[in-house]
C-alpha atoms as a PDB file:
ATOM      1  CA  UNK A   1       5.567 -33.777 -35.520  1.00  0.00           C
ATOM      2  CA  UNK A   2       7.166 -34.685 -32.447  1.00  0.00           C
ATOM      3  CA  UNK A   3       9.187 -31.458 -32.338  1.00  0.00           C
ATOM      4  CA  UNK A   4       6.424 -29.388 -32.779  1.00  0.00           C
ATOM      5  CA  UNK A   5       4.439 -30.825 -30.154  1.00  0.00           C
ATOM      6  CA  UNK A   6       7.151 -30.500 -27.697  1.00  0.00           C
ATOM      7  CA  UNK A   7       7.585 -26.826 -28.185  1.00  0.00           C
ATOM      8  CA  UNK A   8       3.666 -26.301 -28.218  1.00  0.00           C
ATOM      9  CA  UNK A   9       4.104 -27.777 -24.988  1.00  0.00           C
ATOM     10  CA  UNK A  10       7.093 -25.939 -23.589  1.00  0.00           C
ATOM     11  CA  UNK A  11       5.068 -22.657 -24.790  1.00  0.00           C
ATOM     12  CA  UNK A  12       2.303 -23.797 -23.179  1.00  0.00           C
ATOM     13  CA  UNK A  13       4.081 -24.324 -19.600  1.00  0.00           C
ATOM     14  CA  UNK A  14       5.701 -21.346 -19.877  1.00  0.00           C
ATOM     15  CA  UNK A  15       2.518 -19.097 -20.543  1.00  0.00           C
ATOM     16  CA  UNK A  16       1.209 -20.840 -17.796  1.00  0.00           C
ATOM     17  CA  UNK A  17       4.194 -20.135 -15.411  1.00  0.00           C
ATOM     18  CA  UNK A  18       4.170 -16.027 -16.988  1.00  0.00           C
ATOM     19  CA  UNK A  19       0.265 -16.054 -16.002  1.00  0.00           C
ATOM     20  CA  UNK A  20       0.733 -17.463 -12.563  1.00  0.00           C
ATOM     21  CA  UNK A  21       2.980 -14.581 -12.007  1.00  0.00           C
ATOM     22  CA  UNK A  22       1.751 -12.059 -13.577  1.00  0.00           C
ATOM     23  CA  UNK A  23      -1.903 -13.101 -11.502  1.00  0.00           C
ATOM     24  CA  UNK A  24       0.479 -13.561  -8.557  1.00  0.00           C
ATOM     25  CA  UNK A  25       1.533 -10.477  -8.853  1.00  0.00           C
ATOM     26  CA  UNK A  26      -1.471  -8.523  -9.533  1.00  0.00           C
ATOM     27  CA  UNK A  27      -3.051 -10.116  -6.450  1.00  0.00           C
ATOM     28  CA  UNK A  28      -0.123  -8.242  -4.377  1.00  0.00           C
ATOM     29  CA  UNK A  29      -0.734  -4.713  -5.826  1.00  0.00           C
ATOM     30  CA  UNK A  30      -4.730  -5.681  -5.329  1.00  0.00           C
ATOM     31  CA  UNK A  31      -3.562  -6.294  -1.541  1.00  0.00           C
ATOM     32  CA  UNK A  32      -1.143  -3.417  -1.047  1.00  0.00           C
ATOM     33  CA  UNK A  33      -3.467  -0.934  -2.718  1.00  0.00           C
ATOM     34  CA  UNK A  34      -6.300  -1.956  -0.098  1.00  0.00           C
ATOM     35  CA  UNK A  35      -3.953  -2.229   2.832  1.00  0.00           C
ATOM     36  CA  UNK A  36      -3.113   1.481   1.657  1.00  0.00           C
ATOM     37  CA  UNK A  37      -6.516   2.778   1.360  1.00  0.00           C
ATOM     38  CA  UNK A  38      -7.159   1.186   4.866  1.00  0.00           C
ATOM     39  CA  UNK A  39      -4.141   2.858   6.411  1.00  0.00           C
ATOM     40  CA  UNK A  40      -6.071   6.062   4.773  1.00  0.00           C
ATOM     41  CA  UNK A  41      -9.095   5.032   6.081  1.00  0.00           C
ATOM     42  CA  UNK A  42      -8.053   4.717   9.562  1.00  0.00           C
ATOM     43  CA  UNK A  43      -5.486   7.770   9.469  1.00  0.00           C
ATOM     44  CA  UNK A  44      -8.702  10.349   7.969  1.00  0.00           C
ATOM     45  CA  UNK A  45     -10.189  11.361  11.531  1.00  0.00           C
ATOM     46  CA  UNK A  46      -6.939  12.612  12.061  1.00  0.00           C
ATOM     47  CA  UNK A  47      -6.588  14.842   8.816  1.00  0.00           C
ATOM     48  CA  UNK A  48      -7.188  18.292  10.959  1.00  0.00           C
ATOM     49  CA  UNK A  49      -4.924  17.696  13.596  1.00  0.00           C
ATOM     50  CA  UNK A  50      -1.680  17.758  12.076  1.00  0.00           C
ATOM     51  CA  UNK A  51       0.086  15.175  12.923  1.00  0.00           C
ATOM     52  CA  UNK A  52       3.940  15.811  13.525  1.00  0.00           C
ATOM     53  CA  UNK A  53       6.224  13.806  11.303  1.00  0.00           C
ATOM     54  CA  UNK A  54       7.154  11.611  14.561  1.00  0.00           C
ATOM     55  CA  UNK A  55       3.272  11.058  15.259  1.00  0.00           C
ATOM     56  CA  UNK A  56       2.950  10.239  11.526  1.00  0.00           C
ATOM     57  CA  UNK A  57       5.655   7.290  11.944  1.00  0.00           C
ATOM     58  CA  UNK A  58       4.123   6.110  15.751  1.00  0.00           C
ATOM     59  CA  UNK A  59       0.735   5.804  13.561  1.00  0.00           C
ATOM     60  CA  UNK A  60       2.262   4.365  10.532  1.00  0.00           C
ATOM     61  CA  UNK A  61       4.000   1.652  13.280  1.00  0.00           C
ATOM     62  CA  UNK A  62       0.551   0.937  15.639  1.00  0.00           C
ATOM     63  CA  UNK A  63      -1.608   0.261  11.914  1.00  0.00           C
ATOM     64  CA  UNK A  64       1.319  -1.973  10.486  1.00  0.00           C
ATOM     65  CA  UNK A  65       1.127  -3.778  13.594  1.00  0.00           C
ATOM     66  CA  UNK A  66      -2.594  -4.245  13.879  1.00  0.00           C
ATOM     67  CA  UNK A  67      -2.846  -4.497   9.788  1.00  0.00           C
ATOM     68  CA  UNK A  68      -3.036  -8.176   9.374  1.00  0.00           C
ATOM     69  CA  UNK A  69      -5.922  -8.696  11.632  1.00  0.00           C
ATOM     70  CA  UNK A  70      -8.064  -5.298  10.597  1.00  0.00           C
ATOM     71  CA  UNK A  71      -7.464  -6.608   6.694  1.00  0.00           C
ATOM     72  CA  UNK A  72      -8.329 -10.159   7.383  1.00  0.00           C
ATOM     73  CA  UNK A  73     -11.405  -9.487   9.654  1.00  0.00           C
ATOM     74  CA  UNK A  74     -12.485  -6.748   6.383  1.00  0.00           C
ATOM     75  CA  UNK A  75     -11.416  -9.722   3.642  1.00  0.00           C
ATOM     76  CA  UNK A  76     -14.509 -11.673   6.127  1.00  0.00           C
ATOM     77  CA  UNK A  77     -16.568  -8.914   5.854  1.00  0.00           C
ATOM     78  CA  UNK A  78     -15.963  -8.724   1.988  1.00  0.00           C
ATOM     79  CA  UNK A  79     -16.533 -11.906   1.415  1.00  0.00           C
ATOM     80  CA  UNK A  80     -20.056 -12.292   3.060  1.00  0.00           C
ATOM     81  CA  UNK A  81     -21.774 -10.297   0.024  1.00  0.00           C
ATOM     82  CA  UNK A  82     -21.237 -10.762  -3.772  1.00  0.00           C
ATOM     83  CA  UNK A  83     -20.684  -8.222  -6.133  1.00  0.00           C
ATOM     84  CA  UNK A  84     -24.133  -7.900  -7.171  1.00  0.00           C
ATOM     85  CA  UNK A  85     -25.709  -8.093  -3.984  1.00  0.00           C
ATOM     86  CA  UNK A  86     -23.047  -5.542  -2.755  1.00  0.00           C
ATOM     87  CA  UNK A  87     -24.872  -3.182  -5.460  1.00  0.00           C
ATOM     88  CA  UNK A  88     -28.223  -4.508  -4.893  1.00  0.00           C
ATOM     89  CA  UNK A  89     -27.667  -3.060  -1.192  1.00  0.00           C
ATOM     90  CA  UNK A  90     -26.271   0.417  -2.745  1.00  0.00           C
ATOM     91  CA  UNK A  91     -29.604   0.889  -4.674  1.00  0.00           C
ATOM     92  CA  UNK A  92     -31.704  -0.128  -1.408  1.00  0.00           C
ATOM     93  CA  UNK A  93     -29.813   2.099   0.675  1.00  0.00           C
ATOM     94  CA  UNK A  94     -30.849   4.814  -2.088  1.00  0.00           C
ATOM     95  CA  UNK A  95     -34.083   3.492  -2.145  1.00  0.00           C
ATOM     96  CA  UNK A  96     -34.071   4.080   2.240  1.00  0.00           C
ATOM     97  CA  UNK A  97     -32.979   7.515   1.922  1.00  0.00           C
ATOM     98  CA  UNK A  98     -35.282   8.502  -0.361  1.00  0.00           C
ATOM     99  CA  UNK A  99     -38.814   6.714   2.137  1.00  0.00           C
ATOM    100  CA  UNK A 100     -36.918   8.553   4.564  1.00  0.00           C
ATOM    101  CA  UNK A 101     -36.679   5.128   6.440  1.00  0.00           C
ATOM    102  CA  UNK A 102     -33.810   5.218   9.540  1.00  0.00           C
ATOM    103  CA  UNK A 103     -32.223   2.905  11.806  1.00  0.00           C
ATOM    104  CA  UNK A 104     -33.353  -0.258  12.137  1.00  0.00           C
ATOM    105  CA  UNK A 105     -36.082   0.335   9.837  1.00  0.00           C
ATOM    106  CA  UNK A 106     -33.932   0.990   6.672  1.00  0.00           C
ATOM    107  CA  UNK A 107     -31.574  -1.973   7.843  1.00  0.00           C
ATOM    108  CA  UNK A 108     -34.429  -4.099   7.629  1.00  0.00           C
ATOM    109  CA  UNK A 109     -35.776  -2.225   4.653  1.00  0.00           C
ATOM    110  CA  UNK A 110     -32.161  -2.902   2.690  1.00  0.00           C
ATOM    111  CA  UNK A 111     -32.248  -6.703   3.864  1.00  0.00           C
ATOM    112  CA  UNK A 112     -35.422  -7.939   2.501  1.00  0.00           C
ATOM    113  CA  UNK A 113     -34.600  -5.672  -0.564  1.00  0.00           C
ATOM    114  CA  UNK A 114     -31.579  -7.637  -1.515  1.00  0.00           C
ATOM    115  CA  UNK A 115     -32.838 -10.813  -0.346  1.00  0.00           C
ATOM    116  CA  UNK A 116     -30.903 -11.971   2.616  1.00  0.00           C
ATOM    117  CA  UNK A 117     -31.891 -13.783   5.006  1.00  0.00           C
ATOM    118  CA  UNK A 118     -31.530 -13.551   9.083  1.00  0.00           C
ATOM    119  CA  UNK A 119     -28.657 -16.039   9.564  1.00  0.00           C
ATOM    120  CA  UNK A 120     -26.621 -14.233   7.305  1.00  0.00           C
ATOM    121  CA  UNK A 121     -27.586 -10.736   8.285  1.00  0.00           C
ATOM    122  CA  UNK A 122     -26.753 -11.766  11.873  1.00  0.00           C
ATOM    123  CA  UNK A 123     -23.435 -13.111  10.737  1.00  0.00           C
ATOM    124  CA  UNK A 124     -22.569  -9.827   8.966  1.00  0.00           C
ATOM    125  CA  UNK A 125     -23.080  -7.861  11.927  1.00  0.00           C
ATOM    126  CA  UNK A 126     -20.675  -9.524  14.050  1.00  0.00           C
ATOM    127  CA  UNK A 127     -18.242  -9.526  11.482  1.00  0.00           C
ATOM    128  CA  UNK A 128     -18.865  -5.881  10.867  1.00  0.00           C
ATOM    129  CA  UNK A 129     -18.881  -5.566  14.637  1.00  0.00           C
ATOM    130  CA  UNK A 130     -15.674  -7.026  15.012  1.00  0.00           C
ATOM    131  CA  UNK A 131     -14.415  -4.960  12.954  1.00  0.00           C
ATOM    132  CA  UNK A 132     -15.187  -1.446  14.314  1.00  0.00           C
ATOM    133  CA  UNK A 133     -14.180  -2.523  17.683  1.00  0.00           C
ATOM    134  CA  UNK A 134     -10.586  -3.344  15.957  1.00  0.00           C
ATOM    135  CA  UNK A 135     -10.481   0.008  14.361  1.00  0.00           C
ATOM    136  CA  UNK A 136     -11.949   2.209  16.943  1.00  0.00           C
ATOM    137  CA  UNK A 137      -9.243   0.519  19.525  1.00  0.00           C
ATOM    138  CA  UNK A 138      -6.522   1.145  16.971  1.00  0.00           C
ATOM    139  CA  UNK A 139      -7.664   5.287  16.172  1.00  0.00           C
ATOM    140  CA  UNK A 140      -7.728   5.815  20.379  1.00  0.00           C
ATOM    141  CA  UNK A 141      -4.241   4.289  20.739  1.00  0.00           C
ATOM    142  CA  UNK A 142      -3.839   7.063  17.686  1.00  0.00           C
ATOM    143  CA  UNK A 143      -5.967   9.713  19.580  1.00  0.00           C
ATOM    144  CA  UNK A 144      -3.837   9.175  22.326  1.00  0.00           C
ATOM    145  CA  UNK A 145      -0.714  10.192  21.037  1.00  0.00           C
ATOM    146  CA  UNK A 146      -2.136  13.733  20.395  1.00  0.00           C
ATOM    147  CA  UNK A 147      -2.210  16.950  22.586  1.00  0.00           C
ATOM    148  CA  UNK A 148      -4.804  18.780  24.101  1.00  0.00           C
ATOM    149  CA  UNK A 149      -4.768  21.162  20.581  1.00  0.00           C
ATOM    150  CA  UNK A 150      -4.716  18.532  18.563  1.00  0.00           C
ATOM    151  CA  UNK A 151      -7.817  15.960  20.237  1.00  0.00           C
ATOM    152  CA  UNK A 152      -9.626  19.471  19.573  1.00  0.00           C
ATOM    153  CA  UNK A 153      -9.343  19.416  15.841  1.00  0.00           C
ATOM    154  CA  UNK A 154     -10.459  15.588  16.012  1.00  0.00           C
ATOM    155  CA  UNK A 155     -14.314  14.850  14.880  1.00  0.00           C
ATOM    156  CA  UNK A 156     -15.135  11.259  14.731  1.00  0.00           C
ATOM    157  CA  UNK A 157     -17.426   9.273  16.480  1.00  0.00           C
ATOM    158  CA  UNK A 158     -16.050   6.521  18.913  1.00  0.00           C
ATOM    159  CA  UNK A 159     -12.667   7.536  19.033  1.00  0.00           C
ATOM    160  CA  UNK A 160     -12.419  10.288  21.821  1.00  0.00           C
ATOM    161  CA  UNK A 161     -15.098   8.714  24.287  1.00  0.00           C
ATOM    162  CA  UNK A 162     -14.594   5.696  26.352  1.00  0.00           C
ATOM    163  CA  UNK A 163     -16.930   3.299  25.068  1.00  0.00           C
ATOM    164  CA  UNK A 164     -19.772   4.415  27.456  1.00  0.00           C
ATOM    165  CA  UNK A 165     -22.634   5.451  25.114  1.00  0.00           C
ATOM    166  CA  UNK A 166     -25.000   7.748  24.531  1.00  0.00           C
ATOM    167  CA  UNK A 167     -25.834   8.654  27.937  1.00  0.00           C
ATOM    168  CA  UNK A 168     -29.510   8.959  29.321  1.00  0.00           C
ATOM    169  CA  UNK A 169     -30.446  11.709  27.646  1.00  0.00           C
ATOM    170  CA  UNK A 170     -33.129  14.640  29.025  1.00  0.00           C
ATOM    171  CA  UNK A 171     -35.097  13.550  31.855  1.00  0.00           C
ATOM    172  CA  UNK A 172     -39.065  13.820  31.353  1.00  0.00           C
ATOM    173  CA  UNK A 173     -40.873  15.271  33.648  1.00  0.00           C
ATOM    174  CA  UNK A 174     -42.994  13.402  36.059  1.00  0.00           C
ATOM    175  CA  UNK A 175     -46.723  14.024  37.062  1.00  0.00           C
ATOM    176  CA  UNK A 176     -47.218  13.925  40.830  1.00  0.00           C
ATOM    177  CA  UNK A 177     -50.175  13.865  42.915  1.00  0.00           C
ATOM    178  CA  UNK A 178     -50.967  16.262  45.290  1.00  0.00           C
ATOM    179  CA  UNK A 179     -53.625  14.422  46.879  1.00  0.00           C
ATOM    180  CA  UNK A 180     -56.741  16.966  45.867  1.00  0.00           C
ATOM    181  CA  UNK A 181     -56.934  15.347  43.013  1.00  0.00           C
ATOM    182  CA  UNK A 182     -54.814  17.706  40.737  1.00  0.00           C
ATOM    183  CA  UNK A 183     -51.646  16.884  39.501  1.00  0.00           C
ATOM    184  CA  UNK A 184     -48.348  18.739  39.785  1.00  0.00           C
ATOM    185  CA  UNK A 185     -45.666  18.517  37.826  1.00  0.00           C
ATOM    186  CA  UNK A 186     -42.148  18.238  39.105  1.00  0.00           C
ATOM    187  CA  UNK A 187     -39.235  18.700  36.890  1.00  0.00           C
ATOM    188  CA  UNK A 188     -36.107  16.623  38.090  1.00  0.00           C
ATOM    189  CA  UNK A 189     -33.923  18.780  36.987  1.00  0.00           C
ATOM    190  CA  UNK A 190     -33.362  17.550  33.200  1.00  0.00           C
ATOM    191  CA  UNK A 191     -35.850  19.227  31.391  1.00  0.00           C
ATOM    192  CA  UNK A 192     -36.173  22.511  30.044  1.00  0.00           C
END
């Protein structure tokens, strides 16, 4: 009796120690495979301009550098939402397109549709926030290695310009008086 409790017991530990590896080891792939697809993530604006082997390796360095902080801030991000409410907001964001709801309105739309509330929303958008500003700075050190040929080839929002917007946009024009009591219209130059 003795015996056989002993080896039910070694068995035991060592299933336990096979698991913890094997679970151990699983989480690593789980981590290299995303730490891949976010190298291919942040390397896919780039796809067009053919990057020379050389370029390839400079990129390769500046995201291996910069990894550890872009995959912790997105393991934050992750972690903010459940599975189910991560497909909840899929299904909204279906829902969105099809009321032909945009901008803010479909972000509040998507919200309240999952059930969500403020504090959290807020929350997410820093962390999402963060994030961006971590990858956009990372693709212009990228976008910076390029030549003029290459930066052509490049389409991706936020990575060529400097950070400074939109712009201003068309100017309206402007009624003025002309003191007979009709107006005139001046055109500042912006309009068409």
């Amino acid at each position: 009796m003795y015996k056989k409790l002993c080896l039910a017991l070694v068995c035991a530990f060592a299933l336990a120690i096979f698991t913890g590896q094997s679970s151990a080891q699983d989480e690593e792939k789980k981590n290299k495979r995303g730490n891949n697809q976010l190298v291919k993530n942040l390397l896919r604006p780039f796809a067009k301009a053919e990057l020379t082997d050389e370029q390839k390796e400079k990129a390769q360095a500046l995201i291996k550098k910069n990894s550890e902080s872009l995959v912790a801030l997105q393991k934050d991000l992750n972690g903010m939402l459940s599975n189910d409410k991560r497909k909840a907001r899929r299904e909204a964001q279906k829902k969105a397109k099809e009321q032909g709801l945009k901008g803010k309105k479909a972000a509040e739309f998507i919200w309240k549709e999952i059930g969500i509330d403020e504090a959290t929303v807020k929350k997410i958008q820093e962390k999402s926030k963060a994030f961006n500003q971590a990858r956009v700075k990372l693709q212009r050190e990228i976008y910076a290695m390029l030549n003029d040929d290459q930066k052509s080839k490049v389409k991706a929002r936020g990575i060529k310009g400097g950070g400074k917007g939109k712009g201003k946009g068309k100017k309206k024009k402007r009624k003025k008086d002309d003191g007979d009591g009709g107006d005139k219209k001046i055109d500042d130059g912006g309009g068409q």
